[in-house]
Protein backbone atom coordinates (compact mmCIF):
# COMPACT_ATOMS: atom_id res chain seq x y z
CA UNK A 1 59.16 127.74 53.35
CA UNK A 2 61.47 130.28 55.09
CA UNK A 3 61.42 133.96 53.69
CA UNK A 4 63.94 136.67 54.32
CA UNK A 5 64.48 140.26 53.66
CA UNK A 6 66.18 143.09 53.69
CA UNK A 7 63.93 145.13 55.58
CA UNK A 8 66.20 148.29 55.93
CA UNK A 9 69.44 148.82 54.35
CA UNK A 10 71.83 147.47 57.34
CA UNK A 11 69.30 145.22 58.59
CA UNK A 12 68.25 141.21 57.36
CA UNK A 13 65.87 139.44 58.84
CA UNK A 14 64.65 135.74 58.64
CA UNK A 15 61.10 135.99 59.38
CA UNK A 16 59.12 133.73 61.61
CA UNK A 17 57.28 130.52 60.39
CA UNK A 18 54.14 129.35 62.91
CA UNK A 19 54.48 126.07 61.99
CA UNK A 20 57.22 124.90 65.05
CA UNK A 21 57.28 128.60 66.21
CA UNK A 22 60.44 130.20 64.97
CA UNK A 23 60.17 133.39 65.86
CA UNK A 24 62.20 136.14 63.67
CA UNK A 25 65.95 136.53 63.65
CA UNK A 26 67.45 139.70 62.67
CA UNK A 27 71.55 140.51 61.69
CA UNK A 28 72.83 144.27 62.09
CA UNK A 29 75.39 145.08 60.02
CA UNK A 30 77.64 147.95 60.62
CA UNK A 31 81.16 149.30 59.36
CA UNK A 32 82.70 146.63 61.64
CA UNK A 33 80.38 144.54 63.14
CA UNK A 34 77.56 142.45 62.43
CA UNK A 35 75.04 141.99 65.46
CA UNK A 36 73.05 138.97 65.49
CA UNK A 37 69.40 139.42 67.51
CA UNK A 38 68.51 135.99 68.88
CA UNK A 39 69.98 132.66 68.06
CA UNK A 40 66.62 130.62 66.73
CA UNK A 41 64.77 127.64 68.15
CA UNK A 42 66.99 124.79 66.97
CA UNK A 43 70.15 124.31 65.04
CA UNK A 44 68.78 123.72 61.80
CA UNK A 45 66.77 127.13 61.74
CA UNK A 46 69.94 128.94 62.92
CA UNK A 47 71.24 127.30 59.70
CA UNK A 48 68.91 128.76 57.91
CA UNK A 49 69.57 132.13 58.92
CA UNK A 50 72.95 132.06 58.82
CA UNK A 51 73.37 130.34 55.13
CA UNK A 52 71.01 133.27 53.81
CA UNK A 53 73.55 135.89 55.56
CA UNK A 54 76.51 134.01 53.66
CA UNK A 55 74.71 134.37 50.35
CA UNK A 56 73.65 138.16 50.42
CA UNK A 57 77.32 138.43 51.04
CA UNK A 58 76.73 139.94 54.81
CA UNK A 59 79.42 140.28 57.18
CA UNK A 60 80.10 137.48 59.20
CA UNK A 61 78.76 138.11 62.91
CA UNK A 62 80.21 139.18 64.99
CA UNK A 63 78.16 138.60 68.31
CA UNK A 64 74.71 138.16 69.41
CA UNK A 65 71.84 139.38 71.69
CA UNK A 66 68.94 137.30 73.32
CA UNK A 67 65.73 139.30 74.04
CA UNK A 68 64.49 136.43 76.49
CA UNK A 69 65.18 133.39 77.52
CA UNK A 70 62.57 131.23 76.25
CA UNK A 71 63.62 127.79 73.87
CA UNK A 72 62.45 129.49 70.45
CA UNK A 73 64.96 132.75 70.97
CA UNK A 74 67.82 130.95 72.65
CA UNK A 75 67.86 127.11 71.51
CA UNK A 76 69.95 127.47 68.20
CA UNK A 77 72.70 129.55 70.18
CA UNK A 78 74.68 126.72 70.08
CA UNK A 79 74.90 126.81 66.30
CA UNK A 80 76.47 130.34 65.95
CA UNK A 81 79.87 129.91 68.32
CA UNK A 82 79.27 133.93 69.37
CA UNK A 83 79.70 136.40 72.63
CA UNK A 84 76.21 136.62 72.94
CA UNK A 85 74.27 139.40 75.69
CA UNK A 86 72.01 138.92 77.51
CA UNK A 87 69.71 140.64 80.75
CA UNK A 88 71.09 139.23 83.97
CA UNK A 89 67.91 136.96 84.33
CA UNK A 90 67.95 135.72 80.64
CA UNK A 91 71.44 134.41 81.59
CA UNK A 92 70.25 132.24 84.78
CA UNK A 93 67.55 130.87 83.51
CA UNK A 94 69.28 129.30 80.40
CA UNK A 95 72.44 128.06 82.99
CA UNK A 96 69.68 126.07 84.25
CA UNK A 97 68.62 124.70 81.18
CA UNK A 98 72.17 123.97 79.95
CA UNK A 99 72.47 121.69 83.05
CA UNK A 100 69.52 119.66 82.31
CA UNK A 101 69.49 116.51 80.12
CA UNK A 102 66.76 117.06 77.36
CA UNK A 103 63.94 114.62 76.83
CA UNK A 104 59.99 113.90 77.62
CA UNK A 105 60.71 114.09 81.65
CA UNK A 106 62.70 117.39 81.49
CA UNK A 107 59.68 118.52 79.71
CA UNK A 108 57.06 117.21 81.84
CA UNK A 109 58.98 118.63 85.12
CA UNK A 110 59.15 121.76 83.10
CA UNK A 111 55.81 122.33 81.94
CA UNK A 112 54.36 121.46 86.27
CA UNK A 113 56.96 124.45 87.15
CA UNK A 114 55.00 126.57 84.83
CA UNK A 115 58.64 127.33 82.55
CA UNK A 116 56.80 125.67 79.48
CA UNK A 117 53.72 124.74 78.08
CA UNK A 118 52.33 121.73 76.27
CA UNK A 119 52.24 124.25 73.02
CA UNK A 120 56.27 124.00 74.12
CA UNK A 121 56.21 120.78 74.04
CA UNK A 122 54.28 120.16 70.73
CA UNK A 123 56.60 122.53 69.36
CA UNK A 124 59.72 121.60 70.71
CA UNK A 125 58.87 117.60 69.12
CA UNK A 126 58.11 119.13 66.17
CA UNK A 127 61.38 121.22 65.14
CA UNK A 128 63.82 118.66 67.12
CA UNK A 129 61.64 115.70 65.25
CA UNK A 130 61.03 113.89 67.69
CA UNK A 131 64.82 113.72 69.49
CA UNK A 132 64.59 116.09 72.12
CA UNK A 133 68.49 114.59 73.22
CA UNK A 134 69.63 116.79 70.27
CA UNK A 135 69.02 120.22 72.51
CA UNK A 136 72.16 121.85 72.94
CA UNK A 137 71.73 125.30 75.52
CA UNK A 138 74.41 127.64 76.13
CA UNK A 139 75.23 130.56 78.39
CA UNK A 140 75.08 133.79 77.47
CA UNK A 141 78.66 135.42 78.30
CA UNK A 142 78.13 139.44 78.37
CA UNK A 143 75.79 139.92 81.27
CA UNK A 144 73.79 143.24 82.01
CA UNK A 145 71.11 144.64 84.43
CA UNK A 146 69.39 147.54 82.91
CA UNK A 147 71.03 148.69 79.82
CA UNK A 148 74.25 148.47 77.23
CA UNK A 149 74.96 149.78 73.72
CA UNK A 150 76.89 148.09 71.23
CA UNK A 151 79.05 150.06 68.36
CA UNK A 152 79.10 148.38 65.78
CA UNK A 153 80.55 150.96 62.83
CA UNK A 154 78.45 153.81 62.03
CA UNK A 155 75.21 151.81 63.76
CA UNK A 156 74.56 152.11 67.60
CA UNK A 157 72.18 149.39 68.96
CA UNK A 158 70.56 150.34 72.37
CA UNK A 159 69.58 147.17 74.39
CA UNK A 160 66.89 148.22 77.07
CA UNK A 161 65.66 145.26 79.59
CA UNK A 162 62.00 146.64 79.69
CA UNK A 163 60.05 142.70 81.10
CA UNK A 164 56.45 142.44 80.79
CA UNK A 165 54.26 139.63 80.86
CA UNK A 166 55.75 137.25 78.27
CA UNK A 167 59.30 136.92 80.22
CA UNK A 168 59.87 139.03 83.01
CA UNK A 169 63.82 139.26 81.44
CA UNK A 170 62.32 140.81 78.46
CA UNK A 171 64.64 143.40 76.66
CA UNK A 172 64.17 145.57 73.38
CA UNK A 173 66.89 146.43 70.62
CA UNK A 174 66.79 150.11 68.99
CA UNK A 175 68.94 149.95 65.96
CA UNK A 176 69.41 154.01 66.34
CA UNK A 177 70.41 154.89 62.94
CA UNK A 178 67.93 152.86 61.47
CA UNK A 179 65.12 154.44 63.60
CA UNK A 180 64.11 150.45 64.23
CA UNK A 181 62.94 148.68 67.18
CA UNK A 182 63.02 145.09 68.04
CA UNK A 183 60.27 144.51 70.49
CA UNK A 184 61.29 140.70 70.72
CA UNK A 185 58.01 139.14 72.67
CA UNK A 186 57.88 142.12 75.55
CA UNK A 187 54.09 143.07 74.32
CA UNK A 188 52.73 139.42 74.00
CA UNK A 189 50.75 138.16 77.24
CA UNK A 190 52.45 135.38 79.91
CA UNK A 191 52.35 132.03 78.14
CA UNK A 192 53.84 129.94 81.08
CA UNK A 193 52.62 129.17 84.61
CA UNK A 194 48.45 129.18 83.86
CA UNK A 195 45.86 130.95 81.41
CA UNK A 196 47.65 133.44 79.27
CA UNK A 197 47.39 137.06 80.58
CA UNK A 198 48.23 140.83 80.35
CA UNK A 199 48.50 142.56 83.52
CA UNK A 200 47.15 146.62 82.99
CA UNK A 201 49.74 147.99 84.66
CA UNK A 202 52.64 146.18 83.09
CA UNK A 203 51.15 146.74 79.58
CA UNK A 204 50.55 150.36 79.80
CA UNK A 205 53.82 151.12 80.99
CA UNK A 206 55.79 149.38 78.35
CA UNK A 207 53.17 151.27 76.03
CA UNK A 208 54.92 154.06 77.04
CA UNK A 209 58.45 152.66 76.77
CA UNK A 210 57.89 151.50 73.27
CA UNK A 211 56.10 155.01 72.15
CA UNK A 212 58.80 156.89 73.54
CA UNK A 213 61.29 155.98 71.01
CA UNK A 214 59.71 157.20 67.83
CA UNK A 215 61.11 154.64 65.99
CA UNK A 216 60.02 154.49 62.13
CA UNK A 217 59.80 150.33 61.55
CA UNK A 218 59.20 148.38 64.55
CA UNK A 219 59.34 145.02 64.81
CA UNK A 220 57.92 141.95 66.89
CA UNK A 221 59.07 138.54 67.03
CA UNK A 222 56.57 136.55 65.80
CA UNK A 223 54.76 139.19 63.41
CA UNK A 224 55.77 141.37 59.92
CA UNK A 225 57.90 144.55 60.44
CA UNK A 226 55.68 147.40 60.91
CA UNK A 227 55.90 151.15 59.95
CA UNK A 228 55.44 153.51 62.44
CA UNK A 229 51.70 154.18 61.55
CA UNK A 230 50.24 150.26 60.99
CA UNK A 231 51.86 149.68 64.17
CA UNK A 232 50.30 152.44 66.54
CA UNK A 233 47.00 151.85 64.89
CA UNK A 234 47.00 148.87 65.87
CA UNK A 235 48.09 148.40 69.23
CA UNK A 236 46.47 151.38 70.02
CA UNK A 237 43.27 149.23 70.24
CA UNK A 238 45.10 147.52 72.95
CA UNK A 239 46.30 150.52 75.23
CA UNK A 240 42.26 151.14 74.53
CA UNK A 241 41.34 148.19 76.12
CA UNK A 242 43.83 148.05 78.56
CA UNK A 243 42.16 151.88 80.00
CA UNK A 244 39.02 150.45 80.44
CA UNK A 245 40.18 147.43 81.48
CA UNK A 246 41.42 149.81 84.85
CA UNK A 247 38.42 151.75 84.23
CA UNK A 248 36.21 148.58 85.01
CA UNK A 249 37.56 146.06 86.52
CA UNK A 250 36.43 142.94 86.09
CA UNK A 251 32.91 143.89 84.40
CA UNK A 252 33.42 142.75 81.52
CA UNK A 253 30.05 143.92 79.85
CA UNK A 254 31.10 147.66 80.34
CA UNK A 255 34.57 146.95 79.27
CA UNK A 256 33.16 145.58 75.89
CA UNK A 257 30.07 148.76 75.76
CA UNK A 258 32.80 151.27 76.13
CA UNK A 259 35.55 150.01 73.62
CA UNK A 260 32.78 149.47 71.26
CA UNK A 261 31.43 153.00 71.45
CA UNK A 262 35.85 154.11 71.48
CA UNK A 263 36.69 152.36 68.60
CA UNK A 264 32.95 152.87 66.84
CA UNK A 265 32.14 149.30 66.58
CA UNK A 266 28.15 148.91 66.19
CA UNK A 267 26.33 146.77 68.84
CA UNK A 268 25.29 144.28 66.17
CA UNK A 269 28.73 143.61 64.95
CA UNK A 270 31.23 141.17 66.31
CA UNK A 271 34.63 142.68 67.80
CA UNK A 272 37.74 141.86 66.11
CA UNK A 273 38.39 138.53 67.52
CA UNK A 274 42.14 139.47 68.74
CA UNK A 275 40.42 142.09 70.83
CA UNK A 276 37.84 139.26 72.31
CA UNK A 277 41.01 137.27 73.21
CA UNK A 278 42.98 140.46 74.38
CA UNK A 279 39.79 141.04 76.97
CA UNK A 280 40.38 137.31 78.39
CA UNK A 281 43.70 138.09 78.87
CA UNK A 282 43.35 141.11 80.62
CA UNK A 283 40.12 139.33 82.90
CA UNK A 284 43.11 136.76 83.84
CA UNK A 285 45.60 139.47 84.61
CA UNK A 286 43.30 140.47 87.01
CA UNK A 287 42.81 137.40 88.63
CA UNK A 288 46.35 136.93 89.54
């Protein structure tokens, strides 16, 4: 069942569902303008999103951004009608896909090119039930390279193409007033094109990126909102990791001895098992 909320007092959000991976949409309203942040997977969970808005008596958007390309952010674009923004990259990669005819083949040539997965695919069948020929894409029509701030009445919202692993057109939204970030996927690992994997460098340095704001709620697209404090405790772990990670290279066992002793985790007890898969990632970041 979808949930929403209010999670600060100009901001909604619709968030995710695991089930055909809907990730979480967000509206910004200002004084005079309401900012959508991505359009959804499909039409129907656009829908979704945008009858909730209609109920809380939110204004009516006004335009959108796209924090990557990929289907779940940008498929239900279609449904809103808006200007939407987008990173240069995000842009040609869905004019491709708008140009494409949608069904089992398009998939299949897809998923060989390494643009989607068979998780895609599962997903995509699952949310579109079963008619893949009802995939509408459209274009993003504001294009920009490195950054661009939208006014939107007494709320600035900073858009910062940052990549990463995930998409390499990866952006973040800082809703200034509100002291919140939208991280979109930028911090997950690749997911496309082989094993999934964090690369040290590129991890680290979006660390820094995403520290550097100070924002007070930050928020990732297919997790809960997270204060300041849950959310630096816990990725902390990772930028852990990640050190020895360029500390050891590919030995594993000291990678493991040394996070262990860091984060005070006894020999005899298991590590956290998102920190197990995190250290996979990482071993096939390095084998790229």
């Amino acid at each position: 069942m979808s949930e929403f909320e209010r999670i600060r007092e100009h901001i909604y959000v619709m968030h995710a569902e695991d089930g055909t991976d809907r990730p979480l949409l967000a509206a910004v309203a200002g004084r005079s303008r309401t900012l959508l942040i991505d359009g959804g997977n499909s039409s129907a969970h656009a829908r979704a999103f945008r009858e909730y808005l209609e109920r809380e008596g939110v204004r009516k958007p006004d335009m959108m951004v796209l924090t990557h390309h990929h289907w779940d952010h940008s498929f239900g674009l279609a449904e809103w009608s808006l200007p939407t923004i987008a990173q240069r990259k995000t842009a040609d990669i869905l004019r491709g896909f708008a140009g494409l005819e949608w069904n089992e083949a398009t998939l299949d040539r897809l998923i060989a090119e390494g643009q989607m997965s068979e998780r895609t695919r599962s997903d995509m069948l699952a949310e579109y039930e079963g008619d893949l020929s009802r995939i509408r894409v459209e274009e993003p029509n504001i294009v920009f390279e490195r950054f661009i701030d939208v006014d939107l009445g007494g709320l600035t919202c900073e858009i910062r193409y940052v990549g990463g692993d995930h998409a390499s057109d990866s952006c973040v939204v800082f809703v200034k007033e509100e002291g919140t970030l939208f991280l979109g996927d930028a911090l997950a690992p690749s997911v496309y094109g082989g094993p999934m994997a964090y690369t040290t460098g590129k991890f680290l340095a979006l660390l820094d990126t995403v520290f550097a704001y100070g924002a007070d709620v930050l928020v990732e697209s297919h997790s809960r909102p997270a204060t300041r404090e849950a959310f630096y405790h816990d990725v902390r772990r990772y930028e852990q990791l990640a050190r020895q990670v360029l500390r050891h290279g590919r030995d594993r066992s000291a990678i493991e001895r040394d996070l262990r002793a860091e984060l005070e985790i006894g020999d005899s007890e298991p590590l956290p098992q998102d920190l197990e898969e995190a250290i996979g990632y990482f071993m096939n970041g390095l084998a790229k």
